[in-house]
Protein backbone atom coordinates (compact mmCIF):
# COMPACT_ATOMS: atom_id res chain seq x y z
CA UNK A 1 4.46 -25.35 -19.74
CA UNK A 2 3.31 -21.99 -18.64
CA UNK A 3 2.79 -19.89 -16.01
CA UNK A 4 -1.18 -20.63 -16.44
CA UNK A 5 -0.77 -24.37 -17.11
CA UNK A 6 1.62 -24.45 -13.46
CA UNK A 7 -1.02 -22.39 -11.49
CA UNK A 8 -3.88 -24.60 -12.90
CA UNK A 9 -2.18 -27.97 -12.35
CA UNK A 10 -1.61 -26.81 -9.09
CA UNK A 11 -5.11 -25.71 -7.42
CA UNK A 12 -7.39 -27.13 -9.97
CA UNK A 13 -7.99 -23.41 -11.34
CA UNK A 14 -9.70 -22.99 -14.99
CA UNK A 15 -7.17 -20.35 -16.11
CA UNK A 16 -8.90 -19.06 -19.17
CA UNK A 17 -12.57 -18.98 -19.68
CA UNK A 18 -14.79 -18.25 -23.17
CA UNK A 19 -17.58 -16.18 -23.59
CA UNK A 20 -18.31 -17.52 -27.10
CA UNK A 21 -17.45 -19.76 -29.84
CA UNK A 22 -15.33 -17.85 -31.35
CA UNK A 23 -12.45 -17.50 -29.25
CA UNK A 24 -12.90 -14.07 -27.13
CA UNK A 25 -11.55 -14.29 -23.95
CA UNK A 26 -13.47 -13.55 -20.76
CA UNK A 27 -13.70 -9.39 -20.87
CA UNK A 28 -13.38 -8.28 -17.23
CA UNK A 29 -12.95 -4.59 -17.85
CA UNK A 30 -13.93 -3.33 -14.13
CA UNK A 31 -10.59 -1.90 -13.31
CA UNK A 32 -11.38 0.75 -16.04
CA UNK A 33 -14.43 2.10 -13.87
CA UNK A 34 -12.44 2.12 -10.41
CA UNK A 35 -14.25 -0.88 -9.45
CA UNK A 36 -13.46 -4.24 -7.46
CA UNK A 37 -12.85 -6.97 -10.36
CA UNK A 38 -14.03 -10.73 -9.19
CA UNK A 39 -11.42 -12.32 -6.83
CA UNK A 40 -11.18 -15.93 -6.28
CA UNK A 41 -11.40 -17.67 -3.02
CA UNK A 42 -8.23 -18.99 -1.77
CA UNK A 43 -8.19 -22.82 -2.38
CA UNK A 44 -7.19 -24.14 1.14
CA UNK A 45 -6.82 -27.34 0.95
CA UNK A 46 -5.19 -27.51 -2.32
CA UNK A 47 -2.56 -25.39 -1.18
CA UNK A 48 -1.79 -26.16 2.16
CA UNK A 49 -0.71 -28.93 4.01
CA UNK A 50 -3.93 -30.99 6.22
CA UNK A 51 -3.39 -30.35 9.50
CA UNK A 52 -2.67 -26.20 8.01
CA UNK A 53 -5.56 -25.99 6.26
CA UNK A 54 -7.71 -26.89 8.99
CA UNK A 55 -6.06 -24.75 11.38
CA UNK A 56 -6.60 -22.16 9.05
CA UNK A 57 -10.36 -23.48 7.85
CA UNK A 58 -11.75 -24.05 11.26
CA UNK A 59 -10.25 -20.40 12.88
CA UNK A 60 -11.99 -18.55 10.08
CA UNK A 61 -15.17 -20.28 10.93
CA UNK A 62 -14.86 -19.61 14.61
CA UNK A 63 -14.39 -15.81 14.10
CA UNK A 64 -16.43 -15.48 11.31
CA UNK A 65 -13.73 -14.47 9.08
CA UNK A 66 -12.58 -15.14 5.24
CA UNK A 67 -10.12 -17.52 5.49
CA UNK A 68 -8.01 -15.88 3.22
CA UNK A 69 -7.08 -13.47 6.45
CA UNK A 70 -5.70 -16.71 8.50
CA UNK A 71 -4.04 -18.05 6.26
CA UNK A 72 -1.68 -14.76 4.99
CA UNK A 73 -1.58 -13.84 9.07
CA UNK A 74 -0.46 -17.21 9.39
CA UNK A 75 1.93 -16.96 6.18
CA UNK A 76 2.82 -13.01 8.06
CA UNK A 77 4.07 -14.96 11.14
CA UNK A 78 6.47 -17.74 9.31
CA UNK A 79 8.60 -14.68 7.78
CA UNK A 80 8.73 -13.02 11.00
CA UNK A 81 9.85 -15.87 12.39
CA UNK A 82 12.32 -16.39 9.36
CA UNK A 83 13.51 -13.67 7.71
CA UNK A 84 17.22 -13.92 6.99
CA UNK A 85 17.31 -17.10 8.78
CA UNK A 86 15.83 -19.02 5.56
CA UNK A 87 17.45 -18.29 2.60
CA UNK A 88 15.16 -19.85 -1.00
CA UNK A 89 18.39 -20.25 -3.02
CA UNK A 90 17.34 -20.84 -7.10
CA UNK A 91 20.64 -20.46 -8.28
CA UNK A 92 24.18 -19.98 -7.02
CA UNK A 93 23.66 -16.21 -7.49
CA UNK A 94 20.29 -15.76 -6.84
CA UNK A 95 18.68 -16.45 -2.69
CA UNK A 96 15.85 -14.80 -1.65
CA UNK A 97 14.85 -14.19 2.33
CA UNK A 98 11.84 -15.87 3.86
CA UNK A 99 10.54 -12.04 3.95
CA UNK A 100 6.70 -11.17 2.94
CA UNK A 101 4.49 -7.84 3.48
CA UNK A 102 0.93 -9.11 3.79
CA UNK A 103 -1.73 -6.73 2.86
CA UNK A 104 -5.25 -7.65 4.04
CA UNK A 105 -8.16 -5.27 1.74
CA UNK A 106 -11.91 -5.05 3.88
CA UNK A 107 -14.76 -2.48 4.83
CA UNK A 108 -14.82 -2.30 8.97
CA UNK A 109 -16.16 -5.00 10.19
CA UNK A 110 -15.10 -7.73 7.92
CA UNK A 111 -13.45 -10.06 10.50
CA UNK A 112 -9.99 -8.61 9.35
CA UNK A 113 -7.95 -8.06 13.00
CA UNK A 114 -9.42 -11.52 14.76
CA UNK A 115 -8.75 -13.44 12.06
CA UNK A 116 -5.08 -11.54 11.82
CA UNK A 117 -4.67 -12.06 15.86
CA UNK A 118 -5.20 -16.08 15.48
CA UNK A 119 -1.35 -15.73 14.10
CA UNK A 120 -0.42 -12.75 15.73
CA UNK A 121 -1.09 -14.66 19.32
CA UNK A 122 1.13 -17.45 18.38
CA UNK A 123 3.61 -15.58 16.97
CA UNK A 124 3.88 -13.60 20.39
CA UNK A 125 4.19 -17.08 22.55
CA UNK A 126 7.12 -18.17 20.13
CA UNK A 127 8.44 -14.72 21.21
CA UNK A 128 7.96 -15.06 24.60
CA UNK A 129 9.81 -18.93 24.44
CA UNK A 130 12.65 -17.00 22.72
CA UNK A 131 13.15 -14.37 25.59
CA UNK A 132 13.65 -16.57 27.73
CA UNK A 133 17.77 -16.89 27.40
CA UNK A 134 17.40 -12.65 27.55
CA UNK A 135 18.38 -12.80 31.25
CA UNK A 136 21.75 -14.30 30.83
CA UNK A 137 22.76 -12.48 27.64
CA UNK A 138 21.66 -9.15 29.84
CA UNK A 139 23.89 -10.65 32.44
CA UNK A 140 26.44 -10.99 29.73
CA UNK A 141 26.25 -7.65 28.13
CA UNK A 142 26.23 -5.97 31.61
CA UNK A 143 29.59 -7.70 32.00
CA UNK A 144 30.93 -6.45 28.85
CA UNK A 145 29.64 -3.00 29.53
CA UNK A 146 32.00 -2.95 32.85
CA UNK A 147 35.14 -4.68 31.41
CA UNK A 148 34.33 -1.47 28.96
CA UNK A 149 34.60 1.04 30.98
CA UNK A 150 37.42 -0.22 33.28
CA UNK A 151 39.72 -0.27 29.57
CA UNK A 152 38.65 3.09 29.54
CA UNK A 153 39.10 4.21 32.50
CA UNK A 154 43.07 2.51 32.78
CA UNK A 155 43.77 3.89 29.51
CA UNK A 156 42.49 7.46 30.37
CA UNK A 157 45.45 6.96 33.18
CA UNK A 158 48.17 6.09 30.63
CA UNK A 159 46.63 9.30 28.20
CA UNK A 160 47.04 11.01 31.75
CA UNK A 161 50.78 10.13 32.43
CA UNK A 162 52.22 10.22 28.95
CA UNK A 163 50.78 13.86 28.58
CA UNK A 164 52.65 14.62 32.30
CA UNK A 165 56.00 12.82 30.16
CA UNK A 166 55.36 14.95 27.40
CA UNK A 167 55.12 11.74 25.76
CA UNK A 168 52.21 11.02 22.75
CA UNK A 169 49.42 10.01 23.66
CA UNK A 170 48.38 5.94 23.60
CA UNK A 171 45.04 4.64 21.43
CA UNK A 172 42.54 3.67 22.60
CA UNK A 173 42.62 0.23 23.20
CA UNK A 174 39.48 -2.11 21.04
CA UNK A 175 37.90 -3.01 24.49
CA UNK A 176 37.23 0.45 25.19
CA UNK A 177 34.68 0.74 23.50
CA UNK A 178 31.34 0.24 24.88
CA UNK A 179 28.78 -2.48 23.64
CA UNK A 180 25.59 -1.23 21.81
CA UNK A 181 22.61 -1.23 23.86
CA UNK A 182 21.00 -4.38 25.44
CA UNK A 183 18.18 -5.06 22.99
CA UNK A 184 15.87 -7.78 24.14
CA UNK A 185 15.24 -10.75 21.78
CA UNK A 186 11.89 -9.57 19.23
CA UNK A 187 9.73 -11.17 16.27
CA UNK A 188 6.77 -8.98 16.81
CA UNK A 189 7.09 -5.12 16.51
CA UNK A 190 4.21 -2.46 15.98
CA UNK A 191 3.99 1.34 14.43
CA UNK A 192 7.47 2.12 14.91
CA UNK A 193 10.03 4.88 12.86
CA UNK A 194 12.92 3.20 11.11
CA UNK A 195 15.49 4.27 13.18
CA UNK A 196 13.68 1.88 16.23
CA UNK A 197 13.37 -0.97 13.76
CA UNK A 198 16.65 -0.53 12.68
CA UNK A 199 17.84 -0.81 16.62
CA UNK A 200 15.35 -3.81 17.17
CA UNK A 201 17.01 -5.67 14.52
CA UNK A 202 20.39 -4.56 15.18
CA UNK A 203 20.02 -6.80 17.97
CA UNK A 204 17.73 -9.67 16.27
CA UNK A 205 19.53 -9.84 13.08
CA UNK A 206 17.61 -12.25 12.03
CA UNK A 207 14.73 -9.71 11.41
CA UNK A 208 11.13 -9.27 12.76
CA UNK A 209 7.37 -8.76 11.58
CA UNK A 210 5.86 -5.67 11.81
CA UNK A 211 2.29 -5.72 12.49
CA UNK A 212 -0.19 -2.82 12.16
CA UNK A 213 -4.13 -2.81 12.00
CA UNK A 214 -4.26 0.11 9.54
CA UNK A 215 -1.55 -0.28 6.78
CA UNK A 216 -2.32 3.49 5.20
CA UNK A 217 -1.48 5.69 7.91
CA UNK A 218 2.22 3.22 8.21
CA UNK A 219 2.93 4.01 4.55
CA UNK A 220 1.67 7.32 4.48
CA UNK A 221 4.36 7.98 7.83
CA UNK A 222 7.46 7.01 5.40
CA UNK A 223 7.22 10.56 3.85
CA UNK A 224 5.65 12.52 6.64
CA UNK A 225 9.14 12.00 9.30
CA UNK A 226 11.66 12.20 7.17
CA UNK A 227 10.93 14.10 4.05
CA UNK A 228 10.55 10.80 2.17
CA UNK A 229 14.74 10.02 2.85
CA UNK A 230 13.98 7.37 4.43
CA UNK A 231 11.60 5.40 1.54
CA UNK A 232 14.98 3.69 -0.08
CA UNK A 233 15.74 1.80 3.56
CA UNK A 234 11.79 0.58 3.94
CA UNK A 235 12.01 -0.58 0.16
CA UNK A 236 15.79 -2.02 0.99
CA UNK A 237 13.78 -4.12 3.62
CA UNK A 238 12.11 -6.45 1.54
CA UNK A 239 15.21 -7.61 0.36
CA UNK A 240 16.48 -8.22 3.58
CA UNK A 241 19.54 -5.57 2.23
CA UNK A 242 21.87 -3.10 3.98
CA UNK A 243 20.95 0.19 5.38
CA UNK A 244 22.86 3.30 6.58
CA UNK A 245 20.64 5.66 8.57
CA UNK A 246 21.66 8.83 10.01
CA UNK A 247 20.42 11.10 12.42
CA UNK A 248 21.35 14.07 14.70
CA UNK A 249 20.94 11.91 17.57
CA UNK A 250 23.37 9.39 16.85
CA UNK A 251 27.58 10.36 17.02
CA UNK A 252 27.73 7.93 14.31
CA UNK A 253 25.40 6.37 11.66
CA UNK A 254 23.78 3.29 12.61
CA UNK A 255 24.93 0.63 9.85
CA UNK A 256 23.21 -2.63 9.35
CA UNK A 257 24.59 -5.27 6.58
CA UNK A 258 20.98 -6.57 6.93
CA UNK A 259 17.20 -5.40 7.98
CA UNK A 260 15.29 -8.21 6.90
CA UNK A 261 11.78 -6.88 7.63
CA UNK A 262 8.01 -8.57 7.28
CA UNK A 263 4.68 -6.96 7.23
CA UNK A 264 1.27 -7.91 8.14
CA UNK A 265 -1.33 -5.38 7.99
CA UNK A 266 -5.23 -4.18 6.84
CA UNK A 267 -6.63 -1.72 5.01
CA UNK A 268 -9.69 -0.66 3.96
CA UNK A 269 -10.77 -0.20 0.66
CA UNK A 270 -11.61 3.45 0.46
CA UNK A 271 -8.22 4.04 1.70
CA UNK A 272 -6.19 2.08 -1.03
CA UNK A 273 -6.08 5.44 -3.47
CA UNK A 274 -3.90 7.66 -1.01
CA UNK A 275 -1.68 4.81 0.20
CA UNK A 276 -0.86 3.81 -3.10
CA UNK A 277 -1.73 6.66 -5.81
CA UNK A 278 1.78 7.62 -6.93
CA UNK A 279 3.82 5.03 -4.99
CA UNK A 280 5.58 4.42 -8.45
CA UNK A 281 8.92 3.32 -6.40
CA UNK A 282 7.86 0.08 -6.04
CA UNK A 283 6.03 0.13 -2.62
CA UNK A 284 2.95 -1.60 -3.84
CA UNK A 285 5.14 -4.54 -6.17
CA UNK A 286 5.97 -6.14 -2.73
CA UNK A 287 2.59 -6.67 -1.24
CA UNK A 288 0.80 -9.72 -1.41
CA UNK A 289 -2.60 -8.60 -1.18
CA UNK A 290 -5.93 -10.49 -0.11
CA UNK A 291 -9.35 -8.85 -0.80
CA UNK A 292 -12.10 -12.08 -0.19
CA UNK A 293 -15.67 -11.92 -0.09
CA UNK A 294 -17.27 -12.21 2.74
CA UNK A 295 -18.33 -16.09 4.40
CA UNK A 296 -21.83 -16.86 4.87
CA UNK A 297 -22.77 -16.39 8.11
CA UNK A 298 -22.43 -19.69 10.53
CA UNK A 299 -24.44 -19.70 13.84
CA UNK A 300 -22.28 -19.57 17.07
CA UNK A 301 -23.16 -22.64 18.50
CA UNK A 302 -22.31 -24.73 14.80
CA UNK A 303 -18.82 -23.26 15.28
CA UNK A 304 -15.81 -25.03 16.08
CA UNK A 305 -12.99 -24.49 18.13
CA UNK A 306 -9.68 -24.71 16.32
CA UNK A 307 -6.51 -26.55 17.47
CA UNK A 308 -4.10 -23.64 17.74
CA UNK A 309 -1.94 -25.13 20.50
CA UNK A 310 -1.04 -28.42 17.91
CA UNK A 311 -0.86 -25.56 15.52
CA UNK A 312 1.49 -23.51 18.20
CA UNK A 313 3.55 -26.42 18.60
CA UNK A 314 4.37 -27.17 14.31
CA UNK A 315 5.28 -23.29 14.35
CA UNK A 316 7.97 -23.99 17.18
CA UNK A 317 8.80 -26.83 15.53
CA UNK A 318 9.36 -24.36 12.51
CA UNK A 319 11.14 -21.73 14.87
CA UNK A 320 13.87 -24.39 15.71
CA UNK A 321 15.10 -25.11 11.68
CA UNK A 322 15.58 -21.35 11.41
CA UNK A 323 18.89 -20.04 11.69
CA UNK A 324 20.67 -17.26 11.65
CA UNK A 325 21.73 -14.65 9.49
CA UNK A 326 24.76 -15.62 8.76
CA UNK A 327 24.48 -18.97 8.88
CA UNK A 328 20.70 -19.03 7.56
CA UNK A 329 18.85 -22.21 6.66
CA UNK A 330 19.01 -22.49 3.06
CA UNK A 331 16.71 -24.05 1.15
CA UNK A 332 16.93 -25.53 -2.51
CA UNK A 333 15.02 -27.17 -5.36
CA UNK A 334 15.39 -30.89 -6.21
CA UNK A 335 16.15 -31.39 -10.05
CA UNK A 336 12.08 -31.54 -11.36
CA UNK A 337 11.76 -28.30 -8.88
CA UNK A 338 14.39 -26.56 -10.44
CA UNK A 339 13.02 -27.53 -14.21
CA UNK A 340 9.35 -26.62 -13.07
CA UNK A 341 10.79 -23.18 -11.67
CA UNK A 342 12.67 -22.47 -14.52
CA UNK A 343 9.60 -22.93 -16.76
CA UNK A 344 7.79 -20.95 -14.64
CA UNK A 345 10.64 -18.08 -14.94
CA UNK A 346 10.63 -18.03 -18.72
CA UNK A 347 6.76 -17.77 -19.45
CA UNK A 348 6.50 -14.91 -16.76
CA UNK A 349 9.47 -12.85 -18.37
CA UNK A 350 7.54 -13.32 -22.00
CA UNK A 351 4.34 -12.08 -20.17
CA UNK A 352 5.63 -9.42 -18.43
CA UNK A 353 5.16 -6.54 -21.56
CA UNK A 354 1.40 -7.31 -21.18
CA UNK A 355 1.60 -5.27 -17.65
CA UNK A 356 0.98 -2.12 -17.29
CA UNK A 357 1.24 0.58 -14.20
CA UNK A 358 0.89 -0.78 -10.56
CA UNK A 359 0.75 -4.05 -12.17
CA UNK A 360 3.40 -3.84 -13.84
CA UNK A 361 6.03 -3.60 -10.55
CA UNK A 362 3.71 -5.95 -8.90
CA UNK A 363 4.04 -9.12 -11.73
CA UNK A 364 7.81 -8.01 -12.13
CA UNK A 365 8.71 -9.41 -8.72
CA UNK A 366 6.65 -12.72 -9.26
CA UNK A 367 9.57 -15.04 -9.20
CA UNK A 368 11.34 -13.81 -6.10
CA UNK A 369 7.61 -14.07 -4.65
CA UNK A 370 7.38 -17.52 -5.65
CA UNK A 371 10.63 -18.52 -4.16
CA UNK A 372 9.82 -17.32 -0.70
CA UNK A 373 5.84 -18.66 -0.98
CA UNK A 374 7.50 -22.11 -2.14
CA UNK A 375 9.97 -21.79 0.97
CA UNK A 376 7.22 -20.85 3.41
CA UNK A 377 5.02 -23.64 2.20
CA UNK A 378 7.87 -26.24 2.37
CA UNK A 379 8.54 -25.19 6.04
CA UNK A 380 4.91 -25.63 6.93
CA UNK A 381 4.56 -29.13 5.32
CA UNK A 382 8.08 -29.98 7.66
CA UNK A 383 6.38 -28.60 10.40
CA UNK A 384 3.86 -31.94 10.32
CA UNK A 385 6.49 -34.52 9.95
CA UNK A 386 8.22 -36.21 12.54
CA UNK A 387 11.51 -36.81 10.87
CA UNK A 388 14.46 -34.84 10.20
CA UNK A 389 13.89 -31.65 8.33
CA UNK A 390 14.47 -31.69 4.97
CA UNK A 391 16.22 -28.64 2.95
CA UNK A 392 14.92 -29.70 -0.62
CA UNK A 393 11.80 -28.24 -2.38
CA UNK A 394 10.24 -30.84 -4.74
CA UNK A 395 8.26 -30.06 -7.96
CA UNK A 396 5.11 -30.12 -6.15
CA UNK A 397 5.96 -27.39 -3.98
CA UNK A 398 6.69 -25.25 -6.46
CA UNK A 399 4.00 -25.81 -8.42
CA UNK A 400 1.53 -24.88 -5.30
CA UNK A 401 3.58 -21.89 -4.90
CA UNK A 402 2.96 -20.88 -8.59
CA UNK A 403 -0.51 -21.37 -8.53
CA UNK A 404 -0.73 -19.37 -4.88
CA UNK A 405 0.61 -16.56 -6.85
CA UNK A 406 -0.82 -16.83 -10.14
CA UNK A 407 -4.07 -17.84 -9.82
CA UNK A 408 -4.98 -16.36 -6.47
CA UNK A 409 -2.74 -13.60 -5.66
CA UNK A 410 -2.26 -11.90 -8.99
CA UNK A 411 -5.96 -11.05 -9.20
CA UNK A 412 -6.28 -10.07 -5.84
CA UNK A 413 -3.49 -7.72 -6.81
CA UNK A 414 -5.63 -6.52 -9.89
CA UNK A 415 -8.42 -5.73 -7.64
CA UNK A 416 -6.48 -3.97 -5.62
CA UNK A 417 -5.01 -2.14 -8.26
CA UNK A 418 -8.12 -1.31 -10.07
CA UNK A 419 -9.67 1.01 -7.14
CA UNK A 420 -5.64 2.60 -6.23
CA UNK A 421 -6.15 4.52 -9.24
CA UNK A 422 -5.11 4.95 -13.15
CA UNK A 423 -1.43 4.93 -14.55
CA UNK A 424 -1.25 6.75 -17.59
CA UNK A 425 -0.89 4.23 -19.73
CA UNK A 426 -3.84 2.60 -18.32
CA UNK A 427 -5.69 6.29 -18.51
CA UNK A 428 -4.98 5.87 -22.38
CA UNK A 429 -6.50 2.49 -22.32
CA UNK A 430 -9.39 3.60 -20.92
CA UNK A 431 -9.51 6.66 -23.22
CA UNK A 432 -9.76 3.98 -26.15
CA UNK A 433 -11.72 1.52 -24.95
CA UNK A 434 -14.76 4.16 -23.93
CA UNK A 435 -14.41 5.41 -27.40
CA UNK A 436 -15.17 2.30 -28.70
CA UNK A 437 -17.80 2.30 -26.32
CA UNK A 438 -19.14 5.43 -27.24
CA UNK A 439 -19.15 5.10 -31.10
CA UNK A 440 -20.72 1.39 -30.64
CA UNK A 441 -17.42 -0.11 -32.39
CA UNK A 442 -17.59 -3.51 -33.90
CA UNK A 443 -14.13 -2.91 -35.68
CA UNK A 444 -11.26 0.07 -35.28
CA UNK A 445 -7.92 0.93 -37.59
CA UNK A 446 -4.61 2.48 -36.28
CA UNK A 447 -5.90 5.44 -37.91
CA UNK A 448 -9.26 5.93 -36.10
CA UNK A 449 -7.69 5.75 -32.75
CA UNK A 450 -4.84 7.67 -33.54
CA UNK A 451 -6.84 10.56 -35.21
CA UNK A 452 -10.57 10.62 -33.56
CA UNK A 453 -9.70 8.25 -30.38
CA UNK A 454 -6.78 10.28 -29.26
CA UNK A 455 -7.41 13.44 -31.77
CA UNK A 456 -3.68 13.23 -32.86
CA UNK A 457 -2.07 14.06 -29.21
CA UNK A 458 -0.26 10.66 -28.96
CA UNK A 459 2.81 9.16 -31.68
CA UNK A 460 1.58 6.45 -33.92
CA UNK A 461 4.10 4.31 -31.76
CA UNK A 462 1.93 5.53 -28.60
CA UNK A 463 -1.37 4.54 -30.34
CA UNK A 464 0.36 1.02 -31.33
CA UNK A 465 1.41 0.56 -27.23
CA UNK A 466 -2.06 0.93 -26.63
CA UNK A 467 -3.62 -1.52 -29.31
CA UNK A 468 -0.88 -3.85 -28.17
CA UNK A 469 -2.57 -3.79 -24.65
CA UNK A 470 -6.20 -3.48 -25.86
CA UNK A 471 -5.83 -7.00 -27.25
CA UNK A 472 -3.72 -8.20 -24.83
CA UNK A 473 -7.14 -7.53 -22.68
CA UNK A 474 -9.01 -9.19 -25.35
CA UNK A 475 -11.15 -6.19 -26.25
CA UNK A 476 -9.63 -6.33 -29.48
CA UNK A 477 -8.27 -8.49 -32.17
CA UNK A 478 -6.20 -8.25 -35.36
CA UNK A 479 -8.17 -7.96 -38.96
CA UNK A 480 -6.35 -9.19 -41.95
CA UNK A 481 -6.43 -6.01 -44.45
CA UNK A 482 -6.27 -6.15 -48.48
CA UNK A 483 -3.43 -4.81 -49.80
CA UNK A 484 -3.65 -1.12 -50.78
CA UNK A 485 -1.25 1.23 -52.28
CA UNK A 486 0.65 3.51 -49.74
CA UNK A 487 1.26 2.48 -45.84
CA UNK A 488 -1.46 0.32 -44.42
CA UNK A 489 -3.27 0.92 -41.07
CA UNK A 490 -3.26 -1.29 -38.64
CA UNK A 491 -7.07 -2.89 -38.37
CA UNK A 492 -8.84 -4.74 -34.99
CA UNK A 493 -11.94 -6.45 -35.15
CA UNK A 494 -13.50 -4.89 -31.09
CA UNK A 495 -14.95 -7.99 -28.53
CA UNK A 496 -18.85 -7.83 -28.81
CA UNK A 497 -18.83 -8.08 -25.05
CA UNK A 498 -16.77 -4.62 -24.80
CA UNK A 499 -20.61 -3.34 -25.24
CA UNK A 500 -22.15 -5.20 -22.67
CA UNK A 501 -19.50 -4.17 -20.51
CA UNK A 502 -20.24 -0.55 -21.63
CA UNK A 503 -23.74 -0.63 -20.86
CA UNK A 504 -23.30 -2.18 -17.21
CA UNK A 505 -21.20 0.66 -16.58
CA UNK A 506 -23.12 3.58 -18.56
């Protein structure tokens, strides 16, 4: 079983389509021109749990929205909620956090920040529920604080009279030292500079969601307030992993074992090349990106109003399995889950060579991604039961979660990718294929593309990389050569459709 066969068992997707007899696959070639590719829409209701999907259904249609933006600012506000409080465990060696950046692409005007505030306002009334033990851990802190300073202040008197004794001098005892700063229990945290996410979580360990309603400007701000030093940490945060950051301001570096840190944010499609041209450090790979088309319009008075306090109440409900980060909920897969995962696994490391450039990062880090989309969508089926909670992924799960990712979020991904701008592997892909284009091509050898294609400024070994990828795109396909005397080239037979594609673009 494949990666393929899982995501189309899963939402009922055709994975691979035909555009004749003869076996070519579908030629979708718009990435090459810096244009949008097709997207799918996301399949709701095969994906989601009922009373989720028409939560998530029924606010799009009020707001006039995609629904793809609900449901990731819904998916946004789990992993704030989460973070390194759920732990997806695969193996004994391998747990990944209930942590997820959510990228949502659209022009102005597209419905993007309504349909993002449906979550966003639920996740800020689970918030509010949370701070309300804040007065009596203030109370408690405050206490600390003064038992502090009076340790301080009696052994300052014994430093004081063993200095008149000529005596050395005591240490400090350990309650001397002061607490860290009262920080108020947070899930929801806007623009903000490492350093004050770092001290939000420092005191909500269990991480938070950053939410911002243009995602550029937030990435762009890594480099521009700390001379990029700071990149590793914001990267480190996907992971949930350890930071050290120092500044002039601090006597001593603030040191977290953990920053567990979501993201929910748009972004509009003309500003997709500068956030993510160059971002080769693997910035982009942990996005999960949504780019739909737009709804047809519904008139006001057909709309419906959705149910987002019963909705408010399964994402309490969700709020109280949580735990903590050290003693997180963990989460594992029943035996069938484990096989189906594993299967999963092993197709997607066989495919991953096929990848190239931003891609390439971005399908790298699919099965972590499907770990924490299978743990998010197990929580949210929990969160309509009325039982005890259970801490076992089944198959099914996991095979919603691969076809989430596979057959909805990978091209999204590609579409993304296709307008952020060129690697240079891709730029020699495209270099080929508009050769072909050019010269009307119905077949090519090793030695055409190495000598006229390229004009002899790439290896042999370069041109094969490239031929490997052209028919891994299905513009091209192998030719059986006679034998002839001395080294033979390398022969393709070229997709009739690469033509059709060339002429839609000329």
């Amino acid at each position: 079983m494949n990666g393929a066969t899982i995501a189309k068992a899963a939402i009922g997707a055709t994975a691979y389509t035909w555009v004749d007899p003869e076996g070519w696959p579908d030629l979708d070639l718009h990435w090459l021109y810096g244009e949008r590719s097709a997207v799918p829409p996301l399949p709701t209701r095969q994906i989601f749990p009922e009373a989720t999907a028409n939560w998530i259904e029924i606010t799009s249609e009020s707001v006039g929205a995609p629904a793809d933006y609900v449901a990731i600012g819904l998916l946004g506000v789990l992993a704030g909620m989460s973070g390194a409080g759920v732990m997806i465990q695969a193996t004994s060696e391998w747990r990944e956090p209930l942590v997820l950046w959510m990228a949502a692409i659209g022009a102005p005007s597209t419905g993007k920040t309504p349909a993002l505030s449906a979550a966003r306002r639920i996740i800020e009334v689970i918030e509010t529920d949370a701070q309300a033990g804040d007065d009596e851990r203030r109370r408690e802190h405050q206490a600390r604080e003064a038992s502090a300073k009076l340790a301080r202040e009696a052994w300052l008197d014994e430093v004081e009279t063993a200095h008149k004794n000529g005596s050395p001098a005591p240490l400090p005892p350990a309650d001397a030292k002061a607490p860290s700063p009262f920080v108020p229990t947070q899930m929801l945290i806007g623009d903000a500079t490492l350093e004050s996410i770092a001290d939000v979580v420092e005191g909500n360990p269990r991480g938070v969601v950053s939410w911002h309603d243009e995602l550029a400007g937030w990435l762009q701000s890594f480099s521009r307030y700390s001379s990029g030093s700071n990149r590793p940490a914001w990267l480190e945060s996907w992971s949930a992993g350890p930071v050290r950051i120092n500044r002039k301001s601090r006597a001593e570096p603030l040191q977290l074992r953990k920053l567990p840190l979501s993201v929910v944010g748009t972004i509009q499609p003309d500003r997709l090349r500068e956030a993510l041209t160059g971002a080769d450090d693997g910035l982009p790979a942990r996005f999960l990106y949504t780019w739909p088309d737009a709804p047809a319009f519904k008139p006001l008075v057909a709309r419906r109003a959705p149910q987002s306090e019963a909705m408010l109440g399964r994402l309490r409900r969700v709020a109280a399995m949580v735990g903590t980060a050290d003693q997180p909920l963990t989460l594992g897969f029943l035996p069938d889950a484990f096989s189906l995962f594993d299967a999963f696994a092993s197709d997607h490391h066989a495919d991953a060579a096929d990848h190239i450039g931003l891609a390439s990062g971005w399908y790298g880090k699919g099965p972590g991604t499907v770990l924490r989309l299978a743990g998010a969508l197990h929580l949210l089926r929990e969160s309509e039961g009325t039982g005890a909670v259970g801490t076992w992924i089944d198959a099914d799960t996991v095979r919603l979660a691969a076809g989430l990712w596979g057959d909805y979020l990978l091209p999204h991904a590609m579409a993304a990718f296709s307008v952020a701008g060129l690697s240079e592997k891709e730029r020699r892909l495209r270099r080929a294929v508009m050769w072909m284009q050019r010269h009307h091509s119905t077949s090519v050898t090793g030695r055409q593309l190495h000598q006229e294609a390229f004009a002899r400024s790439l290896s042999t070994d370069e041109v094969a990389e490239v031929a490997k990828h052209m028919e891994t795109a299905g513009v091209i396909r192998s030719t059986k050569r006679p034998a002839s005397i001395g080294r033979p080239s390398s022969a393709w037979t070229v997709n009739p459709a690469l033509h059709m594609e060339g002429q839609s673009n000329a």
